[in-house]
PDB file of N, CA and C in Angstrom:
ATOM      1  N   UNK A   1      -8.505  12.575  -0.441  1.00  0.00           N
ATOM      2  CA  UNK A   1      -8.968  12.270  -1.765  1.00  0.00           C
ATOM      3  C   UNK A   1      -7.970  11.374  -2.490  1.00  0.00           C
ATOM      4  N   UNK A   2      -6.272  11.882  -2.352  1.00  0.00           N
ATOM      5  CA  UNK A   2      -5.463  10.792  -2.992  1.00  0.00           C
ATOM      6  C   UNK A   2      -5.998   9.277  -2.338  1.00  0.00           C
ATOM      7  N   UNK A   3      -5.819   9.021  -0.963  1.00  0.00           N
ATOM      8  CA  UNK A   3      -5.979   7.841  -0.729  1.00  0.00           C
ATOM      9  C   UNK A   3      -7.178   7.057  -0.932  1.00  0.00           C
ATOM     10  N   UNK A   4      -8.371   7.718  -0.974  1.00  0.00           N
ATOM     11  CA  UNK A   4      -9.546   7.212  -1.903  1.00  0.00           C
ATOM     12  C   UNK A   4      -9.315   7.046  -3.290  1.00  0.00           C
ATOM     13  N   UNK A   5      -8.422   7.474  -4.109  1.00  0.00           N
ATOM     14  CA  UNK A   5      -8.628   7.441  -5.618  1.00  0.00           C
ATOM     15  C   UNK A   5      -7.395   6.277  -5.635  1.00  0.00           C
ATOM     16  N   UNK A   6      -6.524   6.129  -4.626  1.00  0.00           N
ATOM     17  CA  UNK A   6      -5.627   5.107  -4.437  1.00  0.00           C
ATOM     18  C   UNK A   6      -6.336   3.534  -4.197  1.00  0.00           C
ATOM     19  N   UNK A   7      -6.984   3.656  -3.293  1.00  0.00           N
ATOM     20  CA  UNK A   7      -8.089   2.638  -2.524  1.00  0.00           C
ATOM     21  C   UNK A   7      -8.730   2.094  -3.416  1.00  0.00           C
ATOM     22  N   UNK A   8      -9.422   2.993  -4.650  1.00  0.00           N
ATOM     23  CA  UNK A   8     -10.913   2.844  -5.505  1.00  0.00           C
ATOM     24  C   UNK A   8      -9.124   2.385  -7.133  1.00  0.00           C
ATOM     25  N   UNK A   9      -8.487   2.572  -6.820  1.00  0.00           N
ATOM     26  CA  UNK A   9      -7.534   2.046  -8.133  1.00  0.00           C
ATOM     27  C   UNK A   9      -6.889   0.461  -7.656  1.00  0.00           C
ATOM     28  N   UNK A  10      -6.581   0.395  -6.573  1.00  0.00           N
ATOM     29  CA  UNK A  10      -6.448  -1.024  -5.924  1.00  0.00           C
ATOM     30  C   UNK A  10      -7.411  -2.419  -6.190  1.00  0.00           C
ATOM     31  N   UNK A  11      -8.533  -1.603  -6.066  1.00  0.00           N
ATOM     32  CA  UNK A  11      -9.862  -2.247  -5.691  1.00  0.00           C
ATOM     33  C   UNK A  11      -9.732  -2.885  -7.500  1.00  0.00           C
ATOM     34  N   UNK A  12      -9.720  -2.305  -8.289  1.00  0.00           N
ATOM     35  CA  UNK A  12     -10.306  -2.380  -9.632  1.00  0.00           C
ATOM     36  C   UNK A  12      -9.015  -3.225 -10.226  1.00  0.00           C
ATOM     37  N   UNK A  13      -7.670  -3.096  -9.711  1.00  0.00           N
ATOM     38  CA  UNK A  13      -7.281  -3.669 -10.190  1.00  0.00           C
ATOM     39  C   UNK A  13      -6.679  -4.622  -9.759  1.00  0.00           C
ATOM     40  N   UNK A  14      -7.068  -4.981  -8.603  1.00  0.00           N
ATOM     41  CA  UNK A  14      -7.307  -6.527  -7.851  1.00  0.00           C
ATOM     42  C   UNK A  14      -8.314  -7.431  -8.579  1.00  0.00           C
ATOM     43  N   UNK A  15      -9.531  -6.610  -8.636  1.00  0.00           N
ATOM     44  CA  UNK A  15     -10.720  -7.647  -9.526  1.00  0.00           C
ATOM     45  C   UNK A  15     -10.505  -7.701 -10.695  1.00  0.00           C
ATOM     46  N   UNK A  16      -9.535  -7.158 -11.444  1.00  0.00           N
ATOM     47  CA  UNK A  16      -9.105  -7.458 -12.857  1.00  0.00           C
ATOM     48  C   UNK A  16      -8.362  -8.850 -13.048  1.00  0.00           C
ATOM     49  N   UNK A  17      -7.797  -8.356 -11.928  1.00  0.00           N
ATOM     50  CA  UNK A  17      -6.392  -9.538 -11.870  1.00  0.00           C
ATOM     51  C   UNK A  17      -6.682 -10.815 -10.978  1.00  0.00           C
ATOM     52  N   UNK A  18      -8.171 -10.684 -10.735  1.00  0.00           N
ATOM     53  CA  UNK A  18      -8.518 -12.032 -10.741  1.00  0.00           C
ATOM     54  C   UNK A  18      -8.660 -12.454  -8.834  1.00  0.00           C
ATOM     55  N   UNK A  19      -8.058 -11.526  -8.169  1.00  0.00           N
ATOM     56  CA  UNK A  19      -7.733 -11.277  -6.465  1.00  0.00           C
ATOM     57  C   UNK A  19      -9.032 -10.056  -5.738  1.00  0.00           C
ATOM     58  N   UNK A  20      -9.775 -11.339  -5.662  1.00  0.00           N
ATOM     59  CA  UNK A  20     -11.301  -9.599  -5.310  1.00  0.00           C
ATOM     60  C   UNK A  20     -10.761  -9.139  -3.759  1.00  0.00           C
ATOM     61  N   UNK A  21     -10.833  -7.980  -4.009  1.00  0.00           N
ATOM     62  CA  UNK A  21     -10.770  -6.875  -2.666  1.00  0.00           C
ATOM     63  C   UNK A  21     -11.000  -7.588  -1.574  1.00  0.00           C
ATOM     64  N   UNK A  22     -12.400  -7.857  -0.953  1.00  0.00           N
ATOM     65  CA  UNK A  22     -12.480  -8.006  -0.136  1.00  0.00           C
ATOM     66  C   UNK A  22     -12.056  -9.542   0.539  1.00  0.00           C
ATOM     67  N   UNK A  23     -10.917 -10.198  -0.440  1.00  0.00           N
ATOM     68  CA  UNK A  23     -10.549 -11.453   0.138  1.00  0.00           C
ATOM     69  C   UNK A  23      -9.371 -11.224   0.867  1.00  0.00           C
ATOM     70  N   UNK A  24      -8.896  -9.905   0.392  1.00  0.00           N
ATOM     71  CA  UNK A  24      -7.536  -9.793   1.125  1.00  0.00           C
ATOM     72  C   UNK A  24      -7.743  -9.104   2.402  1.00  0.00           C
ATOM     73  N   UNK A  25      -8.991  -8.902   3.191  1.00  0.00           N
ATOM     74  CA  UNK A  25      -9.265  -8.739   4.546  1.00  0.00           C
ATOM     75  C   UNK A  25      -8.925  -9.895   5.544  1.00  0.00           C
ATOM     76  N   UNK A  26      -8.768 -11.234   4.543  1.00  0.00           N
ATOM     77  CA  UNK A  26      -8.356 -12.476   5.147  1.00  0.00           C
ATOM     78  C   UNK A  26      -6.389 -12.493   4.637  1.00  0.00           C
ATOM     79  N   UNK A  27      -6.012 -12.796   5.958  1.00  0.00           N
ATOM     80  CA  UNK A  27      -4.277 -12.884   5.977  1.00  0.00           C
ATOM     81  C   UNK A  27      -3.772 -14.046   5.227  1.00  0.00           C
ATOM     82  N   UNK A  28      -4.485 -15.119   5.147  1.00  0.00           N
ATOM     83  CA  UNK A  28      -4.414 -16.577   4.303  1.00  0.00           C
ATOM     84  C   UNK A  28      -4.613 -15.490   2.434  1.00  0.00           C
ATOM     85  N   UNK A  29      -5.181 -15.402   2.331  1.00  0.00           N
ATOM     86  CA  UNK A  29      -5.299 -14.712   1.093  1.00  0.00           C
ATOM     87  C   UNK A  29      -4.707 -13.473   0.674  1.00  0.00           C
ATOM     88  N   UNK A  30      -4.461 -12.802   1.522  1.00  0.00           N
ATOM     89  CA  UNK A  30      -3.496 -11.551   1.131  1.00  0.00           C
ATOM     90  C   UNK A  30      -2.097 -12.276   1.079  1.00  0.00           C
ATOM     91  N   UNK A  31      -1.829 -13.405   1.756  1.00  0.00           N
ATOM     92  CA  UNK A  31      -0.394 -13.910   1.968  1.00  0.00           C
ATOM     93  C   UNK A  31      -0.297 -14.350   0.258  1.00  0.00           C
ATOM     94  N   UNK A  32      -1.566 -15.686   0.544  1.00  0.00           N
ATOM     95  CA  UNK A  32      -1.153 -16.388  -0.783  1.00  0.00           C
ATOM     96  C   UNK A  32      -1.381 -14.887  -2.704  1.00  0.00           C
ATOM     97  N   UNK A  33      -1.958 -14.574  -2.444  1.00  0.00           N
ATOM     98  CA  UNK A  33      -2.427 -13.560  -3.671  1.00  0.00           C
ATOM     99  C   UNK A  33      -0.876 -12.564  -3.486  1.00  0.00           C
ATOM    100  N   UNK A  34      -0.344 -11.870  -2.230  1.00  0.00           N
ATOM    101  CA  UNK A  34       0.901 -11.094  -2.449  1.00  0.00           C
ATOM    102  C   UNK A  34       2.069 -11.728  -2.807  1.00  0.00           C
ATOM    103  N   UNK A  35       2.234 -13.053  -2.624  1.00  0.00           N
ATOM    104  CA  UNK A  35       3.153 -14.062  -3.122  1.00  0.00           C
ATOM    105  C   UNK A  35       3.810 -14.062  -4.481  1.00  0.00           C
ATOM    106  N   UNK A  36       2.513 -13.895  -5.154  1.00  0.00           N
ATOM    107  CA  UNK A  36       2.486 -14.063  -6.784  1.00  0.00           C
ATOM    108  C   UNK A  36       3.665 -12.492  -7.197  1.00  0.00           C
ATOM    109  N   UNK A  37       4.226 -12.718  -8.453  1.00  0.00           N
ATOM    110  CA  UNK A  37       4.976 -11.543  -8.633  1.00  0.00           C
ATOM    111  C   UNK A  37       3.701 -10.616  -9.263  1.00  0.00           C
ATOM    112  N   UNK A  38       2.227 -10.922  -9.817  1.00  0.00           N
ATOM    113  CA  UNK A  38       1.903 -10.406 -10.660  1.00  0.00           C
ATOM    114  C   UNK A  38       0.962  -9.196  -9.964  1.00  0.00           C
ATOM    115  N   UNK A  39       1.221  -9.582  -8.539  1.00  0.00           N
ATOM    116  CA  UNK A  39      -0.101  -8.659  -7.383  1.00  0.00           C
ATOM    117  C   UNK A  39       0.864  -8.102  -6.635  1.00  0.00           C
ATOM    118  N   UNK A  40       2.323  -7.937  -6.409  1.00  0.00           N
ATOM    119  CA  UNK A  40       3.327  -7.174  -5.999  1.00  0.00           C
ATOM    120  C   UNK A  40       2.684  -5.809  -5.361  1.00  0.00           C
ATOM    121  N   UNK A  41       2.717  -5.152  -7.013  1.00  0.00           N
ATOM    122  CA  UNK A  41       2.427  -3.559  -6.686  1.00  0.00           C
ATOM    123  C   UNK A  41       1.127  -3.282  -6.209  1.00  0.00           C
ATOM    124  N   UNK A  42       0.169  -4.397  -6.378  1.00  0.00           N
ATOM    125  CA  UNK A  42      -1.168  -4.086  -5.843  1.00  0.00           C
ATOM    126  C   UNK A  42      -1.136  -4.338  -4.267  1.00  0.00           C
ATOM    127  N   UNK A  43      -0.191  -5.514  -3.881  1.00  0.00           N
ATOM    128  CA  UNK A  43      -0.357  -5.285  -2.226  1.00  0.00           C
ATOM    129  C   UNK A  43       0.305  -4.309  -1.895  1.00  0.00           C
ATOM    130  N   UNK A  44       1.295  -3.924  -2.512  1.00  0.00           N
ATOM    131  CA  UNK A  44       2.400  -2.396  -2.104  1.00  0.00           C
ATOM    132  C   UNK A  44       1.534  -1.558  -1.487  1.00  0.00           C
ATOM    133  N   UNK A  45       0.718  -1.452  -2.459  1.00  0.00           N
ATOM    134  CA  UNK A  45      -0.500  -0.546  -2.561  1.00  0.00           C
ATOM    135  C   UNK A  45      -1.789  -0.441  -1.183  1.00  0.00           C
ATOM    136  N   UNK A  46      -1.976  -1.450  -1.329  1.00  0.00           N
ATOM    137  CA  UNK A  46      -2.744  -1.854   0.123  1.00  0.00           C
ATOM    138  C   UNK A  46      -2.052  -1.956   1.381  1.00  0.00           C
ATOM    139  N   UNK A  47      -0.747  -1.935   1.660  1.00  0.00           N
ATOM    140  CA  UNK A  47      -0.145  -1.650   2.539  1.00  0.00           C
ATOM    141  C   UNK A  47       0.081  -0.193   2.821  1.00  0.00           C
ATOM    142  N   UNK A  48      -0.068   0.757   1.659  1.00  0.00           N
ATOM    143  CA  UNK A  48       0.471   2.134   1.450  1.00  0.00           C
ATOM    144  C   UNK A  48      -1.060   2.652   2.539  1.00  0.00           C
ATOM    145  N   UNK A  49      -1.880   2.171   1.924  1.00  0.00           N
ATOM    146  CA  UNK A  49      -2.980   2.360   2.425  1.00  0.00           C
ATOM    147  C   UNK A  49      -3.158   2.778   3.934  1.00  0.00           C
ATOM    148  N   UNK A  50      -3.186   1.295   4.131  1.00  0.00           N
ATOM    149  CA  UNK A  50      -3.051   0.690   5.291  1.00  0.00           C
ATOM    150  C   UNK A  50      -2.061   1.872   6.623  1.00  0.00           C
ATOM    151  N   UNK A  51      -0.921   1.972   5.841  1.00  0.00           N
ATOM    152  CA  UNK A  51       0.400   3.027   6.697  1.00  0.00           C
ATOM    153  C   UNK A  51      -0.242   4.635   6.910  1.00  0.00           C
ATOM    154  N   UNK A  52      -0.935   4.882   6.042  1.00  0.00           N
ATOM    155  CA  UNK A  52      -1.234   6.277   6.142  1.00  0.00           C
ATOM    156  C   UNK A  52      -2.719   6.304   6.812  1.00  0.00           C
ATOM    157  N   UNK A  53      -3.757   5.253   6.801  1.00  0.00           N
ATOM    158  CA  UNK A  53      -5.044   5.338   7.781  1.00  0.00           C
ATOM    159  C   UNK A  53      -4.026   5.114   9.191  1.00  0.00           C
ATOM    160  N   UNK A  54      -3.610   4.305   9.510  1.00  0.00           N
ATOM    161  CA  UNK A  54      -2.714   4.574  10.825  1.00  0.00           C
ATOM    162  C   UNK A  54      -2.291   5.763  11.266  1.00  0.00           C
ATOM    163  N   UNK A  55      -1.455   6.089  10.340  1.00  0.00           N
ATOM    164  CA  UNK A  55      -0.844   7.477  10.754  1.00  0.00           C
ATOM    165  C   UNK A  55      -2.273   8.403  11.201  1.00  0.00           C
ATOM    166  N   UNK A  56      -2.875   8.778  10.305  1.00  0.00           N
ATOM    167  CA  UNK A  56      -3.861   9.291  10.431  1.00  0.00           C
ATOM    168  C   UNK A  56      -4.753   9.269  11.465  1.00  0.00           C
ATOM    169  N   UNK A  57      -4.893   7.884  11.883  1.00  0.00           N
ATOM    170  CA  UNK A  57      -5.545   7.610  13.122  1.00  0.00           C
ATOM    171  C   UNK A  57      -4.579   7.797  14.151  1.00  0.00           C
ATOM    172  N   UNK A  58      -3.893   7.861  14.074  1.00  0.00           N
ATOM    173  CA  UNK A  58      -2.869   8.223  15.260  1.00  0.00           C
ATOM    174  C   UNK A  58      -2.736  10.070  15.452  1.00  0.00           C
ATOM    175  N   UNK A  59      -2.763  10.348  14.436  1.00  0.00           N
ATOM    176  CA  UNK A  59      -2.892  12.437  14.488  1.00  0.00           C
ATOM    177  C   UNK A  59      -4.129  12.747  14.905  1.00  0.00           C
ATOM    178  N   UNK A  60      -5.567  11.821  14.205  1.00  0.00           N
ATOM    179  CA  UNK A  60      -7.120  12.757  14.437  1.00  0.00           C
ATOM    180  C   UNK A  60      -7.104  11.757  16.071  1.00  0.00           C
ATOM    181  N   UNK A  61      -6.557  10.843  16.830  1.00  0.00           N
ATOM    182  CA  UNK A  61      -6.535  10.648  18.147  1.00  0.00           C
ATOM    183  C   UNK A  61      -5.755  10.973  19.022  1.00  0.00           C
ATOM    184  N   UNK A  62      -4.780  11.934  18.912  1.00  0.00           N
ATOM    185  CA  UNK A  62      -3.674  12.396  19.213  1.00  0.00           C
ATOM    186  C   UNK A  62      -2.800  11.456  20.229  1.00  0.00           C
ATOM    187  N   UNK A  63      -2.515  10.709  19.809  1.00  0.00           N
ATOM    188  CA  UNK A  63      -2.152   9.054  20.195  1.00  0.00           C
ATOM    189  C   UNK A  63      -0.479   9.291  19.442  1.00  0.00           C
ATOM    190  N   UNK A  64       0.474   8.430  20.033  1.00  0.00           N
ATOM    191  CA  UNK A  64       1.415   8.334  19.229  1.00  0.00           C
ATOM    192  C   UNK A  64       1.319   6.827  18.373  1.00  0.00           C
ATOM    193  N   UNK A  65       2.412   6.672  17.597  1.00  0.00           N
ATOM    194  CA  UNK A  65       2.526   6.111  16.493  1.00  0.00           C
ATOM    195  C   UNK A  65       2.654   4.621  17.468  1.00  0.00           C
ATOM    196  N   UNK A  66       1.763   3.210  17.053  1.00  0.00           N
ATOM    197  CA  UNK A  66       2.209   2.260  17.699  1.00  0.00           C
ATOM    198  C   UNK A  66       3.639   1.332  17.102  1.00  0.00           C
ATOM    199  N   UNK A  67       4.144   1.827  15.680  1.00  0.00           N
ATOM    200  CA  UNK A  67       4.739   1.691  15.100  1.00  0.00           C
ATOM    201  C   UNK A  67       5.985   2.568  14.506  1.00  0.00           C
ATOM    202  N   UNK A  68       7.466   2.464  14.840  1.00  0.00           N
ATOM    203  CA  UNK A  68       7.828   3.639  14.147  1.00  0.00           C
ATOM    204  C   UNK A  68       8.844   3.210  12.764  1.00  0.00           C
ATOM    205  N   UNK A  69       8.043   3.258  12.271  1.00  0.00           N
ATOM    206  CA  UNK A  69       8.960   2.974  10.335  1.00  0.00           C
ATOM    207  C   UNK A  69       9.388   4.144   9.942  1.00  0.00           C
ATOM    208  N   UNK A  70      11.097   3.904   9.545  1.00  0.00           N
ATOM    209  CA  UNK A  70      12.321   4.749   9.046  1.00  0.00           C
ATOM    210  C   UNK A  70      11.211   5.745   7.588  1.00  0.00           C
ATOM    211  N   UNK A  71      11.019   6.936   7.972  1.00  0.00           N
ATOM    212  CA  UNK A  71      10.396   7.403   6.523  1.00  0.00           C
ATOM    213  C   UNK A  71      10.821   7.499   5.344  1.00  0.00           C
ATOM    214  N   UNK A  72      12.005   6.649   5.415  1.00  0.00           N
ATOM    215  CA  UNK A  72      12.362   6.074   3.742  1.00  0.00           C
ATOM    216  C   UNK A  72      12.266   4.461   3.507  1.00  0.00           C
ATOM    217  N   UNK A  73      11.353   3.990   4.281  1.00  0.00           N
ATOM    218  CA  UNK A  73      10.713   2.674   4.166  1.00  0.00           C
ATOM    219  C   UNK A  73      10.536   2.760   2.868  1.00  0.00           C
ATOM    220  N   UNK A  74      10.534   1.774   2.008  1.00  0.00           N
ATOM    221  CA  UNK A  74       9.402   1.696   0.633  1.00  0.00           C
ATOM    222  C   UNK A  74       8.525   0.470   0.895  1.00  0.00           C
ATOM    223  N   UNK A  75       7.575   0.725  -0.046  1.00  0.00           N
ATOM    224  CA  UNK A  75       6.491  -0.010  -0.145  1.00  0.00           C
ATOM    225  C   UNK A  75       6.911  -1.441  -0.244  1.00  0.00           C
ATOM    226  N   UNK A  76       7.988  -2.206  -0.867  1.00  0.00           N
ATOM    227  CA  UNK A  76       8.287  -2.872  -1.516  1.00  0.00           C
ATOM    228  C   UNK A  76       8.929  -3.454   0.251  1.00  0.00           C
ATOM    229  N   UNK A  77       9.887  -2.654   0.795  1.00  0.00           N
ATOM    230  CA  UNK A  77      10.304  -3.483   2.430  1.00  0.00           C
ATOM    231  C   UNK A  77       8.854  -3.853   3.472  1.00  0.00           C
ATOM    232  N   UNK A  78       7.831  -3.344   3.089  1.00  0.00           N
ATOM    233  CA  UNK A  78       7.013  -3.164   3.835  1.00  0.00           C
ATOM    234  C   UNK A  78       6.183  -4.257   3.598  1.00  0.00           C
ATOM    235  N   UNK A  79       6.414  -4.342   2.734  1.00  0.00           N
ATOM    236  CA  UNK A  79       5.524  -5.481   1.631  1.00  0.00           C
ATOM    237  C   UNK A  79       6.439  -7.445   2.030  1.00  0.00           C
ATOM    238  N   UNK A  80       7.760  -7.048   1.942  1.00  0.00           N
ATOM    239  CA  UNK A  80       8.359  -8.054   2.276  1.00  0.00           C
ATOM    240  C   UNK A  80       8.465  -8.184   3.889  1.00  0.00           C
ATOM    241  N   UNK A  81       8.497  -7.493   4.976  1.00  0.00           N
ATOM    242  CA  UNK A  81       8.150  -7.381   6.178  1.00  0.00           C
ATOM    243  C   UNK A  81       7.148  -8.491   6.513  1.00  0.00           C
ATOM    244  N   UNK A  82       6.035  -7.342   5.866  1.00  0.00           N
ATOM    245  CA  UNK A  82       4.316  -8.407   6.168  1.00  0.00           C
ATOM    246  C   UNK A  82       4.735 -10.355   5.836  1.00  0.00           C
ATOM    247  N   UNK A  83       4.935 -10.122   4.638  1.00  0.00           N
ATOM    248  CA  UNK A  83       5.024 -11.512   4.375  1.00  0.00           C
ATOM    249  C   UNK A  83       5.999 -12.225   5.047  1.00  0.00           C
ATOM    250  N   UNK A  84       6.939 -11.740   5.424  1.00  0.00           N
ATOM    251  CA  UNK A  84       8.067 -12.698   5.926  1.00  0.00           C
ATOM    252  C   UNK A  84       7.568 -13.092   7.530  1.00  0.00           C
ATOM    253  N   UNK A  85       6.885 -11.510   8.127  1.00  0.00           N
ATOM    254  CA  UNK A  85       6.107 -11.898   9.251  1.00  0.00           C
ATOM    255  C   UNK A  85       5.148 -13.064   9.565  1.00  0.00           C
ATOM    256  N   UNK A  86       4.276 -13.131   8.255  1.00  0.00           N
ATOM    257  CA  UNK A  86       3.553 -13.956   8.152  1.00  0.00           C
ATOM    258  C   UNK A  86       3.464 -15.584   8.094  1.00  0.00           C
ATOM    259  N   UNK A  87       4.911 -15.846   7.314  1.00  0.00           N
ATOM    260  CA  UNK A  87       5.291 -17.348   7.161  1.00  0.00           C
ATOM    261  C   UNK A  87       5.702 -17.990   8.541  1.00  0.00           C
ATOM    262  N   UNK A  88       5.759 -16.564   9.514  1.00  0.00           N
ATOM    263  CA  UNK A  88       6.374 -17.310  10.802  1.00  0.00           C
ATOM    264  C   UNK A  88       4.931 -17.886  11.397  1.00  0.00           C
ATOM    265  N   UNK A  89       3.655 -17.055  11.522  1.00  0.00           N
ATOM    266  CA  UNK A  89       2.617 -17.762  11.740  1.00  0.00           C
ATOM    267  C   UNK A  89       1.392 -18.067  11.175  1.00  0.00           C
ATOM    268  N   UNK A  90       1.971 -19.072  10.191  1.00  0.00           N
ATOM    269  CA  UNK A  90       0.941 -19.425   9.630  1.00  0.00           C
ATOM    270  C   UNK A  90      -0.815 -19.579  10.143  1.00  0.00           C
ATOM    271  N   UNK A  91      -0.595 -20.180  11.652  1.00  0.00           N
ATOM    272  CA  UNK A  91      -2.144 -20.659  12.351  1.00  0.00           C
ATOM    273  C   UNK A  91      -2.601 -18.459  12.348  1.00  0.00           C
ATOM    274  N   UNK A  92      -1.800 -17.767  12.154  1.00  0.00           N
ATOM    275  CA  UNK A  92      -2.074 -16.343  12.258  1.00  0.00           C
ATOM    276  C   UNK A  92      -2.747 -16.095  11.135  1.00  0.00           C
ATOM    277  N   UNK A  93      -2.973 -16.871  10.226  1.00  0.00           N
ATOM    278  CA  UNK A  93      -3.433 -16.351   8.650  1.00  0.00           C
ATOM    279  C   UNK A  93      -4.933 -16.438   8.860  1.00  0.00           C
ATOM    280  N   UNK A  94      -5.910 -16.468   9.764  1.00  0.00           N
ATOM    281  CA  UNK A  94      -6.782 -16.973   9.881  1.00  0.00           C
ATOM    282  C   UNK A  94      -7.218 -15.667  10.553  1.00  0.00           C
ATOM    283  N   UNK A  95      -6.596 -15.135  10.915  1.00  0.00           N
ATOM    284  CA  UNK A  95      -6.941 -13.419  11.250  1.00  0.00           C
ATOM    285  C   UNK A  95      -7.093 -12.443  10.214  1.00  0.00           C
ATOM    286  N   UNK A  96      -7.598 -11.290  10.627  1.00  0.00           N
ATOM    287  CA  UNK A  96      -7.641 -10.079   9.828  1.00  0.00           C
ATOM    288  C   UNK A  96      -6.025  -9.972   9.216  1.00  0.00           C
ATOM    289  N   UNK A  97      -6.501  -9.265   7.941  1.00  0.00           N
ATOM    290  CA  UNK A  97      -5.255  -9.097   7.545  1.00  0.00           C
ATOM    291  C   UNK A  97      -4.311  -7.946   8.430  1.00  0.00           C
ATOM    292  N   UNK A  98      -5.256  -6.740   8.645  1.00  0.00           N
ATOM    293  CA  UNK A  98      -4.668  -5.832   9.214  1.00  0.00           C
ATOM    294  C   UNK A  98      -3.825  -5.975  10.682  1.00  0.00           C
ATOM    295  N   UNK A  99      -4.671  -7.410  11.497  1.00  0.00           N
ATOM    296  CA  UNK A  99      -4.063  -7.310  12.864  1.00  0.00           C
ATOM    297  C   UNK A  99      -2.502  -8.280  12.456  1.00  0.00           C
ATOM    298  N   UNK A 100      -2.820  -8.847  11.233  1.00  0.00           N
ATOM    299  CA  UNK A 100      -0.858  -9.271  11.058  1.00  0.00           C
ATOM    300  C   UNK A 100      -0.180  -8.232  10.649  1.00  0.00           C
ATOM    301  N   UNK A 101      -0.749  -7.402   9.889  1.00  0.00           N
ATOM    302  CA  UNK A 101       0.121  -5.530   9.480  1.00  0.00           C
ATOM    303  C   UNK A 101       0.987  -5.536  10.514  1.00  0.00           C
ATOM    304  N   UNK A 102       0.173  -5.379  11.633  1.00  0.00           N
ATOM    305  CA  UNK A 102       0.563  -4.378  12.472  1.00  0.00           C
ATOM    306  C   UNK A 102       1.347  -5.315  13.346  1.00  0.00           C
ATOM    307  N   UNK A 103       1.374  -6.066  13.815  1.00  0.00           N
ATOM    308  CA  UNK A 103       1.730  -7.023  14.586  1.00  0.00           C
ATOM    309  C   UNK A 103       3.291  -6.801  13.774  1.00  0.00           C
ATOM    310  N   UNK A 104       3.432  -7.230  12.504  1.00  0.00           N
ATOM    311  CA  UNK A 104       4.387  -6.969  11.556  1.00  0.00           C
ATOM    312  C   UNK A 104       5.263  -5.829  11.811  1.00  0.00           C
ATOM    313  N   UNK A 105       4.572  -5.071  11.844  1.00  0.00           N
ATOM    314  CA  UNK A 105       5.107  -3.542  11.486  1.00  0.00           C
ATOM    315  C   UNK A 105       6.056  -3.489  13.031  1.00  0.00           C
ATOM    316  N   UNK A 106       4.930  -3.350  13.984  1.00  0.00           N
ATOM    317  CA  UNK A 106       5.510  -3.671  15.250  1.00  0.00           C
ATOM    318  C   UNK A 106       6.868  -4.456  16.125  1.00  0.00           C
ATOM    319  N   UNK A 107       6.629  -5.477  14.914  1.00  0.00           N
ATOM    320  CA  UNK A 107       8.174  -6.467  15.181  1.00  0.00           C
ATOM    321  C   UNK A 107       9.104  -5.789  14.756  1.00  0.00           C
ATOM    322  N   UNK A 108       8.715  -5.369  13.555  1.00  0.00           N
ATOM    323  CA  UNK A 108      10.013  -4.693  12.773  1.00  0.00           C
ATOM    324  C   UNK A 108      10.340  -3.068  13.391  1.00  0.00           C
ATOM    325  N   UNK A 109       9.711  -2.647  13.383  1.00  0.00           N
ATOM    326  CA  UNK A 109       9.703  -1.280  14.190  1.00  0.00           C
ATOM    327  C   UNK A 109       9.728  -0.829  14.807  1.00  0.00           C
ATOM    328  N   UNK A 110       9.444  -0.948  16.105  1.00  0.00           N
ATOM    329  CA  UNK A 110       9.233  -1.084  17.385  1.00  0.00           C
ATOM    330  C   UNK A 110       9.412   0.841  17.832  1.00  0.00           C
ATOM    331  N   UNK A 111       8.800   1.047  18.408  1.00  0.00           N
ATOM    332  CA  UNK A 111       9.126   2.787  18.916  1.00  0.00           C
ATOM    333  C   UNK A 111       9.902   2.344  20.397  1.00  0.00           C
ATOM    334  N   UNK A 112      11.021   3.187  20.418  1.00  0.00           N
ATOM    335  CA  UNK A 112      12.017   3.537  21.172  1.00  0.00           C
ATOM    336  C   UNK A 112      11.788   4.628  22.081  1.00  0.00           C
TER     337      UNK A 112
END
């Protein structure tokens, strides 16, 4: 329920701020829209997301983690991760946002 009332507070205040939801399914647009200082905490947010449906999908498949991030990550390294991942491939922005997440997460994280 938190992460739905998280999800459904993202959503609303992406389309306030002018960045509709469903553009940031595209990596070209989550890049350029998380850039801005003024959508910061809103991609934080969609990354927060993003970290805990993983996890999640990784416990209800009893799968391990394809990713392992220090659990005092903040939103804010996670957030600069993605993007810094991202400037390396640009022709990558043309993908889902989620398969650069992870790809991301993966570089940086790697399970040992």
């Amino acid at each position: 329920m938190k992460r739905l009332s998280c999800l459904v507070a993202l959503s609303c205040a992406l389309v306030s701020s002018g960045v509709a939801a469903q553009g940031l399914e595209n990596a070209a647009t989550f890049y350029n829209a998380c850039k801005t200082p003024e959508n910061l905490d809103l991609c934080a947010m969609f990354l927060a997301g993003y970290t805990s449906g993983a996890r999640v999908q990784a416990v209800v498949s009893r799968q391990r983690e394809l990713y392992c991030m220090p659990p005092d990550t903040t939103h804010k390294q996670k957030l600069d991760t993605v993007l810094s991942y991202m400037s390396t491939v640009p022709a990558g922005q043309t993908q889902p946002t989620a398969s650069l997440v992870y790809k991301a997460f993966v570089r940086a994280w790697p399970c040992r």
